[in-house]
C-alpha atoms as a PDB file:
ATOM      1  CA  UNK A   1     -34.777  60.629   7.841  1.00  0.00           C
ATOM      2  CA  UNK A   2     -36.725  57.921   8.984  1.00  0.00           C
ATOM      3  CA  UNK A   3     -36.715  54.601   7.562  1.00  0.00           C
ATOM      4  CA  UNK A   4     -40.274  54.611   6.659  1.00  0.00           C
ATOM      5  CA  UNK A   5     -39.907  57.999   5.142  1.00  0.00           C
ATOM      6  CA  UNK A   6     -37.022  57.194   3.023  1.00  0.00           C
ATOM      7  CA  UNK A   7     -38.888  53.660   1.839  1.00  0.00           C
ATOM      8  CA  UNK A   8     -41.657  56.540   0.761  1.00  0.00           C
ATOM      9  CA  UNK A   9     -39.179  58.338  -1.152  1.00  0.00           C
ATOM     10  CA  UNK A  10     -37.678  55.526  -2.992  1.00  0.00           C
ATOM     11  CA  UNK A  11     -41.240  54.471  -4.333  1.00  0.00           C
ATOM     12  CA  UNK A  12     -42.303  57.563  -5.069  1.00  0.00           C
ATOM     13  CA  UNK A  13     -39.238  58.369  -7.299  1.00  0.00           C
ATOM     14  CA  UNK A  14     -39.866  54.850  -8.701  1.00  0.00           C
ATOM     15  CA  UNK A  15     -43.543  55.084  -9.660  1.00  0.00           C
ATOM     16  CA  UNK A  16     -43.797  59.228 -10.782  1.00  0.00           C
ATOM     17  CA  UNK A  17     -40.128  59.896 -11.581  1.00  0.00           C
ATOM     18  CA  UNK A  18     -38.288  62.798 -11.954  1.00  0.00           C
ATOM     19  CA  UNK A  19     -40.424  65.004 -14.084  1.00  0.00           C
ATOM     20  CA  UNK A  20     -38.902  68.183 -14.527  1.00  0.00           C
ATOM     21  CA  UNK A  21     -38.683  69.582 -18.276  1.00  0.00           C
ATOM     22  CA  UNK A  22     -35.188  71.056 -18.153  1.00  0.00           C
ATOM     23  CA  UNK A  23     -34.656  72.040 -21.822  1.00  0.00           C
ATOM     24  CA  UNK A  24     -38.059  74.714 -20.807  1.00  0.00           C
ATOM     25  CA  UNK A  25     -37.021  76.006 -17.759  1.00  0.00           C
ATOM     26  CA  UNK A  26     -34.569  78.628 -18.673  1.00  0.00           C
ATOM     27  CA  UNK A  27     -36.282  79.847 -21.237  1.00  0.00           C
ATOM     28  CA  UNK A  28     -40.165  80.289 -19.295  1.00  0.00           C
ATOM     29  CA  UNK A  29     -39.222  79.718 -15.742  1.00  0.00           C
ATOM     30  CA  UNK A  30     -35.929  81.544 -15.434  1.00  0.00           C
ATOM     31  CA  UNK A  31     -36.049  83.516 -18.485  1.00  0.00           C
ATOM     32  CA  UNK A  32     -32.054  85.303 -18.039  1.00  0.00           C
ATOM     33  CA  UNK A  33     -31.029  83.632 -15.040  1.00  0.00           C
ATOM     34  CA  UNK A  34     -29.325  80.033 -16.391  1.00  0.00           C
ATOM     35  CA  UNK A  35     -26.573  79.537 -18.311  1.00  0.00           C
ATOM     36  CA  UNK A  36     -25.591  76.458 -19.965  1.00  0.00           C
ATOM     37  CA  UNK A  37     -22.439  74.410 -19.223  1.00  0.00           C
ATOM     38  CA  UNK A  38     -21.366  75.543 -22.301  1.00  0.00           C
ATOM     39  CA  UNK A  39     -21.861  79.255 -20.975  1.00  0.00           C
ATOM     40  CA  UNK A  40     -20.241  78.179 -17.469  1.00  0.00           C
ATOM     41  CA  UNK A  41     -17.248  77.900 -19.126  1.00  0.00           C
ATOM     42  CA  UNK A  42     -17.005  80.289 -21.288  1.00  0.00           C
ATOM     43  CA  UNK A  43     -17.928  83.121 -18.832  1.00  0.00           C
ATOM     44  CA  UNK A  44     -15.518  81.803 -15.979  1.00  0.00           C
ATOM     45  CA  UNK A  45     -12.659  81.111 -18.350  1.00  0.00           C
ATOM     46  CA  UNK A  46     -11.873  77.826 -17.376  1.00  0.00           C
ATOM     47  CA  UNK A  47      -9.890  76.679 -19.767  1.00  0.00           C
ATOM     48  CA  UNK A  48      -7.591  79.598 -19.010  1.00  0.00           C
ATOM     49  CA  UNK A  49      -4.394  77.287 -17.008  1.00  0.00           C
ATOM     50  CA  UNK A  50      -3.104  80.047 -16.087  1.00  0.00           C
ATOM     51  CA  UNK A  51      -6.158  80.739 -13.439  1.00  0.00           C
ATOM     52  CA  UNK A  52      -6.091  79.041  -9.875  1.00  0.00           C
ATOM     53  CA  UNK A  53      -8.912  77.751  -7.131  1.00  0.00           C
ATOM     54  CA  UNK A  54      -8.150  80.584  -5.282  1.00  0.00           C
ATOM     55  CA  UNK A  55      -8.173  83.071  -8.185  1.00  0.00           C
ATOM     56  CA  UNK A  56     -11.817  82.495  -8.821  1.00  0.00           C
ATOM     57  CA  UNK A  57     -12.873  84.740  -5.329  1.00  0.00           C
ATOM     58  CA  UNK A  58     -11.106  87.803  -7.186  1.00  0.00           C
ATOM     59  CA  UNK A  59     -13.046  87.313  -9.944  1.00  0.00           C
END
């Protein structure tokens, strides 16, 4: 990225901001398709120690 471009950026994230309503989106955007961290966990049993890096591609 170009200088210039990335100077663009930077004031454009500094006057409009990140404006995304995340709290809505799952429930009107992607009604079904996001989980919370909460869910993450839960469905990928995480807090099981027994479970490996490598035993997450059987899964």
């Amino acid at each position: 990225m170009l200088q210039k471009e990335l100077f663009d950026l930077i004031q454009w994230y500094r006057k409009e901001g990140y404006q995304a309503d995340v709290r809505r989106l799952p429930e009107e955007e992607f009604p079904g398709l996001l989980t919370t961290f909460r869910e993450f966990l839960a469905e990928t049993n995480w807090a099981n120690v027994e479970l490996t890096y490598e035993s997450l591609r059987s899964h």
